[in-house]
N, C-alpha and C. Protein backbone atom coordinates (compact mmCIF):
# COMPACT_ATOMS: atom_id res chain seq x y z
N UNK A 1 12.03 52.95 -11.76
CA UNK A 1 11.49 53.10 -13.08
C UNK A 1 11.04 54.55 -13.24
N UNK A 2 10.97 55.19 -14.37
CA UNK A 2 11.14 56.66 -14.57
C UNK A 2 9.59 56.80 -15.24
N UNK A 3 8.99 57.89 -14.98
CA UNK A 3 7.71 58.36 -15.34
C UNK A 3 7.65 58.29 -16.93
N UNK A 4 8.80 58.61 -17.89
CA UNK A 4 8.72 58.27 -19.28
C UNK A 4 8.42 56.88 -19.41
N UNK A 5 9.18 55.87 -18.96
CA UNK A 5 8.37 54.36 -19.19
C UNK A 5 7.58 53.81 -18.90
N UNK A 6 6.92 54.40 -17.38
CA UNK A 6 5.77 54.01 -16.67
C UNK A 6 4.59 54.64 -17.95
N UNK A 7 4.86 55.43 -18.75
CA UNK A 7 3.90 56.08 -19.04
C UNK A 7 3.88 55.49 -21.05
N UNK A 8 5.25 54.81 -21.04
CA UNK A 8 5.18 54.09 -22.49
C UNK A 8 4.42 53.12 -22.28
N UNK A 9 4.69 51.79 -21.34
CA UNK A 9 3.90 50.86 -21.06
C UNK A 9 2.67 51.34 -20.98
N UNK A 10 2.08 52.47 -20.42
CA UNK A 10 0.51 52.35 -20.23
C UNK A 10 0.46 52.66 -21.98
N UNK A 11 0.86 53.30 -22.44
CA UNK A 11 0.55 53.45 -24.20
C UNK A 11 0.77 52.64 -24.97
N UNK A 12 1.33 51.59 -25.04
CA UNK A 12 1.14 50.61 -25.75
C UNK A 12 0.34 49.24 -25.41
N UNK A 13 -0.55 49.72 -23.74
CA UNK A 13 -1.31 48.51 -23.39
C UNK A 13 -2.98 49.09 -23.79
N UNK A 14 -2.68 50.18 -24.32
CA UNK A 14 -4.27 51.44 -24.56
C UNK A 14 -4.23 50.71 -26.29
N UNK A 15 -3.03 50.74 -26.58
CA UNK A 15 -3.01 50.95 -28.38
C UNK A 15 -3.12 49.10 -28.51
N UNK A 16 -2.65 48.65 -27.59
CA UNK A 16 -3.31 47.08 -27.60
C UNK A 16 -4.38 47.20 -27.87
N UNK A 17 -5.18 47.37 -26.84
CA UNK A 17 -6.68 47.11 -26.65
C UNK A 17 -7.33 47.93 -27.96
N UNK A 18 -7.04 48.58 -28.41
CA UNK A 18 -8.13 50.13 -29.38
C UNK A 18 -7.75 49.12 -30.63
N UNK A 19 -5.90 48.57 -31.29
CA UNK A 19 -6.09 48.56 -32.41
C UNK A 19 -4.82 47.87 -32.85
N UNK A 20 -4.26 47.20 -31.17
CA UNK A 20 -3.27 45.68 -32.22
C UNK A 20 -1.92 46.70 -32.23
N UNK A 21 -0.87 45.81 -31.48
CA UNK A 21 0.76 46.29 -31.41
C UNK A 21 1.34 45.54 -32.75
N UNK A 22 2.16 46.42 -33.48
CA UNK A 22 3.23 45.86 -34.26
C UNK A 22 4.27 44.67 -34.02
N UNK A 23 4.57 44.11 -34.67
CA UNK A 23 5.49 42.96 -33.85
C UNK A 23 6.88 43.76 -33.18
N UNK A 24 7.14 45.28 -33.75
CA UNK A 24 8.25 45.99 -33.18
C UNK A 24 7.83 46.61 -31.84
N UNK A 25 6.49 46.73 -31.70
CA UNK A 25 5.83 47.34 -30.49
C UNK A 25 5.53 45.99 -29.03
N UNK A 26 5.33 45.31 -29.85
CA UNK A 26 5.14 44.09 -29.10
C UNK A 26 6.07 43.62 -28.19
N UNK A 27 7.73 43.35 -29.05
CA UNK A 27 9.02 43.10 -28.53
C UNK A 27 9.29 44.47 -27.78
N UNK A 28 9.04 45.60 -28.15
CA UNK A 28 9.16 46.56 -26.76
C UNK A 28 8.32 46.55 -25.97
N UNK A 29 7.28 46.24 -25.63
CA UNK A 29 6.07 46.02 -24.13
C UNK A 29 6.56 44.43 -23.93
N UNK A 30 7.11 43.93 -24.07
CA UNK A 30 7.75 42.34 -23.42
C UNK A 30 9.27 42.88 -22.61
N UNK A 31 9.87 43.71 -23.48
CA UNK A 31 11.01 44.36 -22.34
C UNK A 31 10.47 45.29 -21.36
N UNK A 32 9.49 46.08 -21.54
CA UNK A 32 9.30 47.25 -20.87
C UNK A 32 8.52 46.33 -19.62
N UNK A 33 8.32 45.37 -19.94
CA UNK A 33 7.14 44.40 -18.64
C UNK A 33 8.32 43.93 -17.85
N UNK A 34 8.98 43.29 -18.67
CA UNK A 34 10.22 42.36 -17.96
C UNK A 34 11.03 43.00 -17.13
N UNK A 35 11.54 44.13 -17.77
CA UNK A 35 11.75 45.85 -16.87
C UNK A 35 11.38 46.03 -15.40
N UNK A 36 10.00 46.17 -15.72
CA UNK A 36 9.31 46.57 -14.68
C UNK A 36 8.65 45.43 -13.63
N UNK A 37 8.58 44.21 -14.07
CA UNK A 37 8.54 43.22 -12.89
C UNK A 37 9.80 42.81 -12.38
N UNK A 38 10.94 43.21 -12.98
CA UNK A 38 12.12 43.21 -12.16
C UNK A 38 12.36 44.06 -11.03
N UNK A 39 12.10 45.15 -11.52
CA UNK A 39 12.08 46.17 -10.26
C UNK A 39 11.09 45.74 -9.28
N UNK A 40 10.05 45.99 -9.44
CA UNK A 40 9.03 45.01 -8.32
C UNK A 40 9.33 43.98 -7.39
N UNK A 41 10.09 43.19 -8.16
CA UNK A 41 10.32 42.16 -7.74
C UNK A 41 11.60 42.98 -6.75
N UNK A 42 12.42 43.29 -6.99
CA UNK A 42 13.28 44.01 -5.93
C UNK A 42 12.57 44.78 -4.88
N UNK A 43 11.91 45.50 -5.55
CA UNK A 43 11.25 46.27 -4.60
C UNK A 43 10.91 45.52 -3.11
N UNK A 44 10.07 44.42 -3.69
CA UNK A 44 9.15 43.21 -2.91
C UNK A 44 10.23 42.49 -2.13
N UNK A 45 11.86 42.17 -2.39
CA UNK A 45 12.54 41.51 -2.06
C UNK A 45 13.06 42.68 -0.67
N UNK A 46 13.52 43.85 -1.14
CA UNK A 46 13.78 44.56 0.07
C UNK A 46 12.89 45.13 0.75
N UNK A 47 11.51 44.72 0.84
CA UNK A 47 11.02 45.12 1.76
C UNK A 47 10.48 43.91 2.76
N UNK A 48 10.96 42.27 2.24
CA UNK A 48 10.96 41.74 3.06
C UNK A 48 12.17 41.30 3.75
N UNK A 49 12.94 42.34 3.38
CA UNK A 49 14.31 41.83 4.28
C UNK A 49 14.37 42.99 5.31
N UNK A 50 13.31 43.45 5.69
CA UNK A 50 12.96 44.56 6.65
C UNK A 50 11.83 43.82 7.22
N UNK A 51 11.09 43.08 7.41
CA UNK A 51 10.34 42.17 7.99
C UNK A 51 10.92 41.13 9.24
N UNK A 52 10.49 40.91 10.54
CA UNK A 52 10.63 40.02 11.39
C UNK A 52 9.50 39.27 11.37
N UNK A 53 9.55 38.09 12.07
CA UNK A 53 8.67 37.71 12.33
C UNK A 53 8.96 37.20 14.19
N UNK A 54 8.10 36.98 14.66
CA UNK A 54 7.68 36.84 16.08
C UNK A 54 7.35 34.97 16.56
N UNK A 55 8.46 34.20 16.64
CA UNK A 55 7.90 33.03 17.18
C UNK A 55 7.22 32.39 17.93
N UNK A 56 6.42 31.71 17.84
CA UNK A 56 5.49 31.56 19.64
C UNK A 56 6.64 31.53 20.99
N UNK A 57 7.34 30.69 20.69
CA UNK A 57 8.66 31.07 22.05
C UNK A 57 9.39 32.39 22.06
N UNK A 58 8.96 33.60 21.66
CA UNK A 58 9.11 34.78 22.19
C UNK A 58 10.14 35.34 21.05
N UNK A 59 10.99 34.48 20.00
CA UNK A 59 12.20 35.04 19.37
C UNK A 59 11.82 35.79 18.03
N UNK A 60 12.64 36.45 17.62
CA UNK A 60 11.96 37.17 16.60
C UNK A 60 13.49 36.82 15.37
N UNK A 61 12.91 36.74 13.97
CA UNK A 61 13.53 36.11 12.96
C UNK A 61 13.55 37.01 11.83
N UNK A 62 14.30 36.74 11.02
CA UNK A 62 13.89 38.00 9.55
C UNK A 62 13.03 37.08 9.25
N UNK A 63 12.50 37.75 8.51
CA UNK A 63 10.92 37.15 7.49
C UNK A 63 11.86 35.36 7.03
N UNK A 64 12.55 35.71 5.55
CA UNK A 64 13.14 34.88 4.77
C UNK A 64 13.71 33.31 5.62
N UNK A 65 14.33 34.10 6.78
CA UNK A 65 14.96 32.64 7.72
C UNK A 65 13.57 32.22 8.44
N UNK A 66 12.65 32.92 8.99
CA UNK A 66 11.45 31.73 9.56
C UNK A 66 10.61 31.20 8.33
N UNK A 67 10.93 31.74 7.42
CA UNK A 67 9.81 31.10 6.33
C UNK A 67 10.79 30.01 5.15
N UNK A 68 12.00 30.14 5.33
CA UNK A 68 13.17 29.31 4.62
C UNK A 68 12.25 28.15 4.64
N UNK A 69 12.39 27.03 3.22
CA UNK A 69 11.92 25.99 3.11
C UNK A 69 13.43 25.18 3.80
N UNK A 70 12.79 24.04 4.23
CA UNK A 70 13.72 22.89 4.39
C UNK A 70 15.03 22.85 3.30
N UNK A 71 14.01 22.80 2.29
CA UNK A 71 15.58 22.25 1.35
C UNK A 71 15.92 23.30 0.39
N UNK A 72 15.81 24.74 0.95
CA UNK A 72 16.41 26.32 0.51
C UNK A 72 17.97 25.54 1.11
N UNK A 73 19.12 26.08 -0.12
CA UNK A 73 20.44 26.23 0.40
C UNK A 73 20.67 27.44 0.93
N UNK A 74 19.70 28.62 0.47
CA UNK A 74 20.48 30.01 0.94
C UNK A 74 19.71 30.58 2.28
C-alpha cells in the first residue's frame, strides 16, 4: 500500500469524526479499508508460512499444517 492511500484513509477517518463523509466519500473509505485489510491479511498470511512450530516429540511443522483443523481440505 503506497503512502498516498495510507494517508487518504487517515483523511477521511479525521473528516469522519470533525464533520460526516459524503455518501461519495463513504463508498471510497469502504474500498480504501477493503484495500488495505487485504493486504494485511497477506501480509499476516506470509508471515505465517515462515513459521514452524516444534512438537513435543521433537518434529517441527509449518505453522498452518500443526494448527490445520480436522475438517480443513487444504
Amino acid at each position: 500500500m503506497d503512502k498516498k492511500m495510507l494517508e487518504r484513509i487517515n483523511e477521511l477517518a479525521k473528516k469522519k469524526k470533525e464533520q460526516g463523509l459524503t455518501e461519495a466519500e463513504q463508498k471510497e473509505q469502504k474500498e480504501l479499508y477493503k484495500i488495505y485489510l487485504g493486504e494485511i491479511r497477506t501480509q499476516f498470511n506470509a508471515t505465517l508460512d515462515n513459521v514452524s512450530v516444534e512438537e513435543k516429540d521433537g518434529t517441527v511443522k509449518p505453522f498452518k499444517e500443526a494448527y490445520k483443523k480436522p475438517y480443513d481440505k487444504n
